[in-house]
N, C-alpha and C. Protein backbone atom coordinates (compact mmCIF):
# COMPACT_ATOMS: atom_id res chain seq x y z
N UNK A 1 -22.79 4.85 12.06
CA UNK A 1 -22.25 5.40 10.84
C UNK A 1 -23.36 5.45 9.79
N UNK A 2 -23.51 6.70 9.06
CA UNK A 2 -24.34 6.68 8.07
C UNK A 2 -24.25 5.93 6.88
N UNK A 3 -24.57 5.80 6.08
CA UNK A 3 -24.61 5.57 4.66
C UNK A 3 -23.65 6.35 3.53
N UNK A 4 -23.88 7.45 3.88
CA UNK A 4 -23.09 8.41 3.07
C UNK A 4 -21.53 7.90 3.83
N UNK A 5 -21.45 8.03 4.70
CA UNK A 5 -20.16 7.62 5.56
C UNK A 5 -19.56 6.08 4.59
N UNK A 6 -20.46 5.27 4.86
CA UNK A 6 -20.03 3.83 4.45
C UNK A 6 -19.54 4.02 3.34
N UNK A 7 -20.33 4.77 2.41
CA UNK A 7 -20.24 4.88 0.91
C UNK A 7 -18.90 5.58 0.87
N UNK A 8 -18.29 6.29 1.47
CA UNK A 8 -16.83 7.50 1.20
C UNK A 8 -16.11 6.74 1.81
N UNK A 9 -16.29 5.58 2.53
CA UNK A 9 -14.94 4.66 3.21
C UNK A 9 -14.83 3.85 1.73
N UNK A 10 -15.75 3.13 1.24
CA UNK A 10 -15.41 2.32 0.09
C UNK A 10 -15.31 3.15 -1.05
N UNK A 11 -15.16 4.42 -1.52
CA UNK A 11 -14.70 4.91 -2.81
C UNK A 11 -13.14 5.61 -2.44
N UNK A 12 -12.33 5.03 -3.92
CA UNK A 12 -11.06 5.32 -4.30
C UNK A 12 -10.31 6.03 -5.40
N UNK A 13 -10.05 7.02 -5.32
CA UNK A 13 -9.28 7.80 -5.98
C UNK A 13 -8.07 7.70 -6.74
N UNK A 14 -8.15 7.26 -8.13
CA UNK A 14 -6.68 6.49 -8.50
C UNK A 14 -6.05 7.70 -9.63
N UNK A 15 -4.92 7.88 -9.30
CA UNK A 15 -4.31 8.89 -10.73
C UNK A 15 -3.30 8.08 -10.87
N UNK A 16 -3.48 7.74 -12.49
CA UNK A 16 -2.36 6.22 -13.21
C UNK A 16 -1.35 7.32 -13.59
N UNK A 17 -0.36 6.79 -13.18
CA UNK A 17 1.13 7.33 -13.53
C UNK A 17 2.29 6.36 -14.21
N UNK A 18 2.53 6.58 -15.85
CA UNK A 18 3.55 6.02 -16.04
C UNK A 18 4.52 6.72 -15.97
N UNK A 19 5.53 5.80 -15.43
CA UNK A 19 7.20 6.48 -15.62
C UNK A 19 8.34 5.92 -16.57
N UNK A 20 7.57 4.83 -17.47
CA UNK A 20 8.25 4.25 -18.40
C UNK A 20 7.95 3.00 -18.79
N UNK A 21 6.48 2.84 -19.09
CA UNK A 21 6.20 1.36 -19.41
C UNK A 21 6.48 1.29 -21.08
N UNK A 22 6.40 0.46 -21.46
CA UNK A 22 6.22 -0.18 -23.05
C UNK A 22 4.85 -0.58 -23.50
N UNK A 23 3.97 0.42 -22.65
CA UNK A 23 2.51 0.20 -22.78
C UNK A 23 1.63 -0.87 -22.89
N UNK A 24 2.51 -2.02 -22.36
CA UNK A 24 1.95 -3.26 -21.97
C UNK A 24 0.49 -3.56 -21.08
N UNK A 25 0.81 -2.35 -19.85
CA UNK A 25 -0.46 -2.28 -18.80
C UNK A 25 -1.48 -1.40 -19.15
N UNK A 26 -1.15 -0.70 -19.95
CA UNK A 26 -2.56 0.15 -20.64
C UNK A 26 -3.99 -0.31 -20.83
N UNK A 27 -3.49 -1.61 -21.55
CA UNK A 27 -4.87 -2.49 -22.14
C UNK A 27 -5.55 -2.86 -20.77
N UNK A 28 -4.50 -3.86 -19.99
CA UNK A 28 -5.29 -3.76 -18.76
C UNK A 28 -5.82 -2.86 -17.68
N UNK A 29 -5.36 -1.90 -17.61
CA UNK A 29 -5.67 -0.42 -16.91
C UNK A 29 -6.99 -0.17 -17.54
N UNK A 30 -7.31 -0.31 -19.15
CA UNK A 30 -8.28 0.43 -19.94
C UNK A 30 -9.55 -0.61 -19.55
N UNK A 31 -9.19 -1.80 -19.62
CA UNK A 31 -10.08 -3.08 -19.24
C UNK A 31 -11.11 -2.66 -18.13
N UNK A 32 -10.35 -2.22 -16.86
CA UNK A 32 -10.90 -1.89 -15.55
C UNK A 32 -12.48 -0.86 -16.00
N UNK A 33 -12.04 0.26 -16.84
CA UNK A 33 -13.41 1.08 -17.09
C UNK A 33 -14.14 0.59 -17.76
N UNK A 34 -13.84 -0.50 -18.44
CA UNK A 34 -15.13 -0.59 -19.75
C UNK A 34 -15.95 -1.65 -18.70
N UNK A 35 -17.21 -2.12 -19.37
CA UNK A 35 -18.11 -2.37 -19.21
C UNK A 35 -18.37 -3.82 -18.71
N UNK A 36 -17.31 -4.90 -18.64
CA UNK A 36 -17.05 -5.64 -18.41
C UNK A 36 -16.79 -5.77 -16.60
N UNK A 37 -15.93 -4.76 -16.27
CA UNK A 37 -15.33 -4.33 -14.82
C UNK A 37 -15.86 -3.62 -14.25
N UNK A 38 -15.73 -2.16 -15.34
CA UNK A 38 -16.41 -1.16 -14.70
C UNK A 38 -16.21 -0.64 -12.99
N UNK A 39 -15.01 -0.10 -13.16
CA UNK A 39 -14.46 -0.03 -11.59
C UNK A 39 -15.28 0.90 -11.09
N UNK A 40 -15.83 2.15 -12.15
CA UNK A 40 -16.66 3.52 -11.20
C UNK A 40 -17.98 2.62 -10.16
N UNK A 41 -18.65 1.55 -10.77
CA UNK A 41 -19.82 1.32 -10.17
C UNK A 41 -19.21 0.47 -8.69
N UNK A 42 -18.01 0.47 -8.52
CA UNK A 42 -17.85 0.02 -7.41
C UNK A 42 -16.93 1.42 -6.18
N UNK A 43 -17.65 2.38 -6.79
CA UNK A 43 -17.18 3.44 -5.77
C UNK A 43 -15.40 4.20 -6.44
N UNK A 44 -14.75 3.43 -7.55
CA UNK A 44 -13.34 3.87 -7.90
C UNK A 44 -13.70 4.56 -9.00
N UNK A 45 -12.56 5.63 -9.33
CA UNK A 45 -12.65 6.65 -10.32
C UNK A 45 -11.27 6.71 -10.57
N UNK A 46 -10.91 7.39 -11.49
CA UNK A 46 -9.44 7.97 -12.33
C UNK A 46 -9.49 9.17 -12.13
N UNK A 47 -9.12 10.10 -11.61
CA UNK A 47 -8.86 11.15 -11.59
C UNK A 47 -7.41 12.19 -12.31
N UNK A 48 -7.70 13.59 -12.72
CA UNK A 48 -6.71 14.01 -13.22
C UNK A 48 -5.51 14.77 -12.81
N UNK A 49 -5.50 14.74 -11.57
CA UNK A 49 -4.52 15.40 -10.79
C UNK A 49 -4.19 14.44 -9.27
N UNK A 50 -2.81 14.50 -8.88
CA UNK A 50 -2.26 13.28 -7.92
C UNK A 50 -2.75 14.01 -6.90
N UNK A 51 -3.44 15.45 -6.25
CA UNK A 51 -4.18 15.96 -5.45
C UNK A 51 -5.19 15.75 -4.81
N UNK A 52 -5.78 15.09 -5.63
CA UNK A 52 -7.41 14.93 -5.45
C UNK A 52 -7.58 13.33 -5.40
N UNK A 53 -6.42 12.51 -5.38
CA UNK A 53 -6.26 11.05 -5.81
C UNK A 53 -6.20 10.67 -4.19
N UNK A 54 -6.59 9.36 -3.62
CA UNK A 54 -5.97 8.79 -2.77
C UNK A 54 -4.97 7.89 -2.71
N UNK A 55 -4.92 7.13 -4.91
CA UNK A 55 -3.79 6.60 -4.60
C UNK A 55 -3.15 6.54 -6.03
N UNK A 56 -1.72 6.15 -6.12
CA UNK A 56 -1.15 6.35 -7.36
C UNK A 56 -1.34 5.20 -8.00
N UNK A 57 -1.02 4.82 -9.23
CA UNK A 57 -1.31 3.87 -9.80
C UNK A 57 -0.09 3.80 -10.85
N UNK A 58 1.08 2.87 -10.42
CA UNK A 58 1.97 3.58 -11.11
C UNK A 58 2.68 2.02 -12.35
N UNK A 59 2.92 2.51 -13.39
CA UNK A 59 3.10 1.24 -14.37
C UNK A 59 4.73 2.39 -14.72
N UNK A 60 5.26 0.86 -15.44
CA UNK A 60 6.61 1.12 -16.23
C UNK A 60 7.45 1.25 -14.93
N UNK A 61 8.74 0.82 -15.67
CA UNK A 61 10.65 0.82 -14.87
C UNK A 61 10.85 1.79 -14.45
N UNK A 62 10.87 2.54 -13.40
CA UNK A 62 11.61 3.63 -12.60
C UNK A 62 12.98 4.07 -13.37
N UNK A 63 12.54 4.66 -14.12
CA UNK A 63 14.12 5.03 -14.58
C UNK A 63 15.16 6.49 -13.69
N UNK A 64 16.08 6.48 -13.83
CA UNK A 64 17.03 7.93 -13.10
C UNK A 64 16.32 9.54 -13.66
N UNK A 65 15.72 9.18 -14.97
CA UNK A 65 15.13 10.56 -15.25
C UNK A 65 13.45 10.95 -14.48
N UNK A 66 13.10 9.28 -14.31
CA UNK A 66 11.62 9.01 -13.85
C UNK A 66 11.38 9.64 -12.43
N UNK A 67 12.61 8.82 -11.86
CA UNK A 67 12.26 9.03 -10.34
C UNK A 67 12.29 10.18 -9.93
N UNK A 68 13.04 11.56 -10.09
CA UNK A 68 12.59 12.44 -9.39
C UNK A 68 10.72 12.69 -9.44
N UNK A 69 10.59 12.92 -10.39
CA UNK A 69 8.69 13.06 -10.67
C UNK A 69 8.03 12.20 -10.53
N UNK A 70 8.14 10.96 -9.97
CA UNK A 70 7.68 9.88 -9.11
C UNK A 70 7.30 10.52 -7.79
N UNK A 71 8.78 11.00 -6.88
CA UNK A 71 8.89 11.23 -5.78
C UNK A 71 7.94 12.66 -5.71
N UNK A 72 8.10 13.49 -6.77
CA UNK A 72 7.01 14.49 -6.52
C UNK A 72 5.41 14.08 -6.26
N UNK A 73 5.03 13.50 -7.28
CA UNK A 73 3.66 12.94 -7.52
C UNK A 73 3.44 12.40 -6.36
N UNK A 74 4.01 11.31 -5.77
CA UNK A 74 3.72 11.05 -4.59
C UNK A 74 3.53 11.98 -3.29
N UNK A 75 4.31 12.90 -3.10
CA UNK A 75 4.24 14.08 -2.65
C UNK A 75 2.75 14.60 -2.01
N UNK A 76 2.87 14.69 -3.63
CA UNK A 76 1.41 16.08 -3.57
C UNK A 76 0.06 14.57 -3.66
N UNK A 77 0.23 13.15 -3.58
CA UNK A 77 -1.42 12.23 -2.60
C UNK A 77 -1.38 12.90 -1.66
N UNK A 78 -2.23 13.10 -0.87
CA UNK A 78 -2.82 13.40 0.40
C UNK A 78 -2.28 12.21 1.28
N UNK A 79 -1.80 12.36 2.29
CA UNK A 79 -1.57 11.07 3.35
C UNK A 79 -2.91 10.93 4.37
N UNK A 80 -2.91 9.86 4.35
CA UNK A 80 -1.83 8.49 4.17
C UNK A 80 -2.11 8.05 2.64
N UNK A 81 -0.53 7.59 2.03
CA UNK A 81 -0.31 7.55 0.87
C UNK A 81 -0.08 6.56 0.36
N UNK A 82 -0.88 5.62 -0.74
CA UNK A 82 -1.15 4.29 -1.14
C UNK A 82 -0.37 4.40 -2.51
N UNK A 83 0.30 3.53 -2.88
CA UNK A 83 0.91 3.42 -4.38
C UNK A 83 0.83 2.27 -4.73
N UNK A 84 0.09 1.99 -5.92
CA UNK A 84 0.17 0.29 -6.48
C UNK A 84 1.09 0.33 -7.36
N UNK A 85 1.96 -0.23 -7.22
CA UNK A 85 2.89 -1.12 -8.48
C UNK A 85 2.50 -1.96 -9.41
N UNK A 86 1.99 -1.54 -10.81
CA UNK A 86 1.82 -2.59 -11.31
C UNK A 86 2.27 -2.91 -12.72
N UNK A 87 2.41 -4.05 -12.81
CA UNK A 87 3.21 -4.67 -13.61
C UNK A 87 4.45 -5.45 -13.24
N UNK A 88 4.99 -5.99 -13.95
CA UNK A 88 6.88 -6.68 -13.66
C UNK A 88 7.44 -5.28 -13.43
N UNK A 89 7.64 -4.74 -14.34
CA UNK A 89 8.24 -3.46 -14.26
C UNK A 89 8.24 -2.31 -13.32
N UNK A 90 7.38 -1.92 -12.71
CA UNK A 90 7.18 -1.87 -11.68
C UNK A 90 7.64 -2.19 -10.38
N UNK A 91 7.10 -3.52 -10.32
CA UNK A 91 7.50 -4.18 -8.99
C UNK A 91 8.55 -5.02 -9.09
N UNK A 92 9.46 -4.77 -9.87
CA UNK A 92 11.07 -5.82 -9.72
C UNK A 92 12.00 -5.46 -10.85
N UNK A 93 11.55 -4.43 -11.46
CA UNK A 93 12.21 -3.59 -12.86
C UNK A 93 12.24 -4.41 -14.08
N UNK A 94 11.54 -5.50 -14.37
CA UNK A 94 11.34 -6.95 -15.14
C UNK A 94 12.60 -7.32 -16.05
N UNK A 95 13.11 -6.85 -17.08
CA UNK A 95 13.44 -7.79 -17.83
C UNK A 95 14.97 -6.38 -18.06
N UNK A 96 15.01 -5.46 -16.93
CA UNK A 96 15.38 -3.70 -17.07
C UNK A 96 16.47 -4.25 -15.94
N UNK A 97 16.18 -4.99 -14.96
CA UNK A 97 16.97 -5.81 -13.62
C UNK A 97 18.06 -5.12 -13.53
N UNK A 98 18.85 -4.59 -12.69
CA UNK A 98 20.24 -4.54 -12.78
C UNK A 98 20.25 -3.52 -14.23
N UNK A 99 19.83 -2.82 -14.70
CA UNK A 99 20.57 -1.89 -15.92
C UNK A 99 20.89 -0.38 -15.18
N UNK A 100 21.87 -0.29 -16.28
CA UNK A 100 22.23 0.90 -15.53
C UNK A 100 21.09 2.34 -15.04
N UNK A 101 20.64 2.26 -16.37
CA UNK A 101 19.18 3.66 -16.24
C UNK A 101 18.05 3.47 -15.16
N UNK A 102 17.71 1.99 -14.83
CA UNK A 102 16.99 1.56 -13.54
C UNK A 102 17.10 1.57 -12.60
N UNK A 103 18.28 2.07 -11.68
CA UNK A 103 19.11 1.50 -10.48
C UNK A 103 17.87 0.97 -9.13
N UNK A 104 16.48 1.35 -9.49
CA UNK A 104 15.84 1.47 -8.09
C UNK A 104 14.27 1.13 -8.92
N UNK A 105 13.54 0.54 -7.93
CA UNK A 105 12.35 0.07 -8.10
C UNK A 105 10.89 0.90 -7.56
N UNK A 106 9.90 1.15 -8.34
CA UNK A 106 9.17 1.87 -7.65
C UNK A 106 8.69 2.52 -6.24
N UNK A 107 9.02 1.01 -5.69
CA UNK A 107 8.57 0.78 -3.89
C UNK A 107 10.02 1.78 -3.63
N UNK A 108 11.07 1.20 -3.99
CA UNK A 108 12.20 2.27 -3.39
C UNK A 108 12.29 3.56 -3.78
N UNK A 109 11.81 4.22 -4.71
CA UNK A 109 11.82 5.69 -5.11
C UNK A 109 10.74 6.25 -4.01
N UNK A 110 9.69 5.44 -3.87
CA UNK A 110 8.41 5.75 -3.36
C UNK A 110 8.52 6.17 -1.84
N UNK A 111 9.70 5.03 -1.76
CA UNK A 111 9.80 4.96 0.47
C UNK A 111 10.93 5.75 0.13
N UNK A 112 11.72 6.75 -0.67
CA UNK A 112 12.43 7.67 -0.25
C UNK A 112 11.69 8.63 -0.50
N UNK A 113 10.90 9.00 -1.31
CA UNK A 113 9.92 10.67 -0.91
C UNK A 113 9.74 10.09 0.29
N UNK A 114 8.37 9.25 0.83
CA UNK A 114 7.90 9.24 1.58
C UNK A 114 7.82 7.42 2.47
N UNK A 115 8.64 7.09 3.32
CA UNK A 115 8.95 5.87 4.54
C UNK A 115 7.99 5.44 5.08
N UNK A 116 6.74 6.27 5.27
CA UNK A 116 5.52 5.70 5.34
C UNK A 116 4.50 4.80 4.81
N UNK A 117 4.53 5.38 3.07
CA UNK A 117 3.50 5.06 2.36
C UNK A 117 3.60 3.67 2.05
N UNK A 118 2.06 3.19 1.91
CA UNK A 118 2.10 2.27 1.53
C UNK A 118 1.90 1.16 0.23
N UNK A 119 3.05 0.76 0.42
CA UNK A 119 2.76 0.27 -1.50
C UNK A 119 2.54 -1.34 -1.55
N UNK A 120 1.76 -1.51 -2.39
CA UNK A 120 0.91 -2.69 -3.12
C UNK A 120 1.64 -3.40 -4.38
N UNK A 121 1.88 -4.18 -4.05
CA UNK A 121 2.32 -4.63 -5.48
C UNK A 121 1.05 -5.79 -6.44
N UNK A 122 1.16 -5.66 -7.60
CA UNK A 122 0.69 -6.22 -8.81
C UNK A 122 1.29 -6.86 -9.63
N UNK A 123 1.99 -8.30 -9.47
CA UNK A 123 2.81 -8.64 -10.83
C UNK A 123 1.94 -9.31 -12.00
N UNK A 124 3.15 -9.26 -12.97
CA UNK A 124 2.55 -9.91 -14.25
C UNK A 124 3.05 -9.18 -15.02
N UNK A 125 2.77 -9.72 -16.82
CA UNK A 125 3.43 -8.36 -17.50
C UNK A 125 2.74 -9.30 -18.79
N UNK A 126 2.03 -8.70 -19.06
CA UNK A 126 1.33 -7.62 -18.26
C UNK A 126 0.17 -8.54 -17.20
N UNK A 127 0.02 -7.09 -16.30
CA UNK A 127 -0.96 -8.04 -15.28
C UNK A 127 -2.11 -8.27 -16.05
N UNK A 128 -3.41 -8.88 -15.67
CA UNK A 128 -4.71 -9.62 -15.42
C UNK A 128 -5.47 -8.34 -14.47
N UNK A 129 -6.51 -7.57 -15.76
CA UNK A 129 -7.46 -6.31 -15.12
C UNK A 129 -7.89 -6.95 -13.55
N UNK A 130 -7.68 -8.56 -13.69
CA UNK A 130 -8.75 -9.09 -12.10
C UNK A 130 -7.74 -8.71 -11.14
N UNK A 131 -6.12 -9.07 -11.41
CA UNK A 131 -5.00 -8.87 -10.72
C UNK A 131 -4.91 -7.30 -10.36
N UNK A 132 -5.07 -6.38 -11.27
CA UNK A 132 -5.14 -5.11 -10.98
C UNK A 132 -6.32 -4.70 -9.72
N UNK A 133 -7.41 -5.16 -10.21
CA UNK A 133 -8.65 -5.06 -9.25
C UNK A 133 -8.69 -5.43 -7.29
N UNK A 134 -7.71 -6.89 -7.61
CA UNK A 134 -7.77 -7.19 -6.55
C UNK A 134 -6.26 -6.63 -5.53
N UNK A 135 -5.46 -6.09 -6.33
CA UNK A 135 -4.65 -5.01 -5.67
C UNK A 135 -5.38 -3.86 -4.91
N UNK A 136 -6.20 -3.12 -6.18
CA UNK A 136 -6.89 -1.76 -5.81
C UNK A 136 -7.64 -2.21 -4.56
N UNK A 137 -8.33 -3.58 -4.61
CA UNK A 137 -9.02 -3.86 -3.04
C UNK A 137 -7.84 -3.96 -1.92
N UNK A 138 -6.50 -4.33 -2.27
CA UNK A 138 -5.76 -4.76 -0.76
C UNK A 138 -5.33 -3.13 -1.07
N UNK A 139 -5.09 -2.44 -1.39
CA UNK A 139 -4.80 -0.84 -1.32
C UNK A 139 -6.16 -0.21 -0.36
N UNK A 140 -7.29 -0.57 -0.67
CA UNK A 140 -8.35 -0.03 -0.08
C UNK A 140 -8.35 -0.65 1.64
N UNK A 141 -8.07 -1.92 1.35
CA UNK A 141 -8.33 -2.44 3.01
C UNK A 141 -6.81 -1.68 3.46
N UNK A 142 -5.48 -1.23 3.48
CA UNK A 142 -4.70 -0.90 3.90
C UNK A 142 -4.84 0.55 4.03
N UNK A 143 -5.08 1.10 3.38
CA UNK A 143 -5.99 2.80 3.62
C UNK A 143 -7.18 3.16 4.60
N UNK A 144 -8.44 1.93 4.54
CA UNK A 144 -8.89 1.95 5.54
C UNK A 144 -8.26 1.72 7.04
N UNK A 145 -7.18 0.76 7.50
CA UNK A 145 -6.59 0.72 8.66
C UNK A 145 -5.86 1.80 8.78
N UNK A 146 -5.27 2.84 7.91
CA UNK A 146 -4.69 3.77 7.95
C UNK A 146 -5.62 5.10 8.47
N UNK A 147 -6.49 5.16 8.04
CA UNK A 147 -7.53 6.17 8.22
C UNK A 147 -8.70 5.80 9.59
N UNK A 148 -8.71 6.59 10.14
CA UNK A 148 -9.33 6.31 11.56
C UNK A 148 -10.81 6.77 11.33
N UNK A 149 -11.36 7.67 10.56
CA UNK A 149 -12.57 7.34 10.22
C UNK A 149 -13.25 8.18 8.88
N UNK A 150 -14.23 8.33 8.47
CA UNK A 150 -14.65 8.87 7.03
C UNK A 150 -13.88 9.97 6.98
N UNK A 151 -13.60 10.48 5.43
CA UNK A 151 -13.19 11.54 4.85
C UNK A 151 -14.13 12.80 4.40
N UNK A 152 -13.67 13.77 5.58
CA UNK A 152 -14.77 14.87 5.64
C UNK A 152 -15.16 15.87 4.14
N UNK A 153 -16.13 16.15 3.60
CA UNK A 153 -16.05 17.05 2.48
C UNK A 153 -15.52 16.29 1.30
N UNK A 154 -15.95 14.94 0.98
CA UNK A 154 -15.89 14.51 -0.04
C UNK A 154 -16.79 13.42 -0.50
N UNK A 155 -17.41 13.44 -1.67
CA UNK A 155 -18.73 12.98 -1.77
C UNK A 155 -18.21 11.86 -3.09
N UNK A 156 -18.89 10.72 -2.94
CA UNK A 156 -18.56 9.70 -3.76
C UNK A 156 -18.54 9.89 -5.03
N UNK A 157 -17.87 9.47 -5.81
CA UNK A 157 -17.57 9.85 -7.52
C UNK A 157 -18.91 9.23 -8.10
């Protein structure tokens, strides 16, 4: 395997999707780029369209108006299809539990578009940029077992 090869197995494609946070995970989402973290120098980027993404990055409560455009977005990742949950909200509807406008949790909107994909969870509320980070790595090692070998025609961010 080349170099260029090695290098396109370890870079990740993230398009952050809220569907209803209280902008709690922002700060930590914003944490990841600055200079401190700095996720690009480790091969990850933000991208602006869920097309070109390998994985979603999704904050805030799944609400009944949310989830259809959840289930789209997910859609249109490229498979095999990675979704991190992060936050409480997110991954257990936090403090939203049981309300009526919530009925369903990210992972479950997510495995009804698509029964395959695989989702990551992140708790906290808000999470810890390290907690976010070390998701985006178990998203990366679960994409790599998913993917049988480099991704043709795409060159590291």
């Amino acid at each position: 395997m080349t170099a260029a090869e090695k290098a396109l197995l370890r870079s990740l494609w993230l398009y952050p999707a809220d569907v209803g946070s209280c902008g709690g995970c922002a700060p930590a989402l914003l944490e990841l780029l600055a200079p401190r973290l700095d996720i690009e120098r480790l091969g990850l980027a933000v991208v602006d369209s869920p097309r070109h993404a390998d994985a979603l990055l999704v904050t805030g409560v799944c609400t009944r108006q949310s989830a259809p455009r959840l289930q789209e977005l997910c859609r249109a990742v490229p498979a095999p299809r990675v979704v991190l949950a992060v936050g409480a909200c997110a991954v257990s509807q936090g403090v939203f539990a049981g309300g009526y406008n919530a009925p369903r949790t990210v992972e479950e909107v997510v495995r009804a578009a698509d029964p395959e994909a695989i989702v990551v969870h992140v708790p906290g509320c808000p999470p810890r940029p390290e907690a976010i980070l070390l998701g985006i790595s178990r998203a990366m090692e679960a994409l790599a077992a998913a993917r049988p070998g480099p991704r043709a025609g795409r060159a590291a961010p």
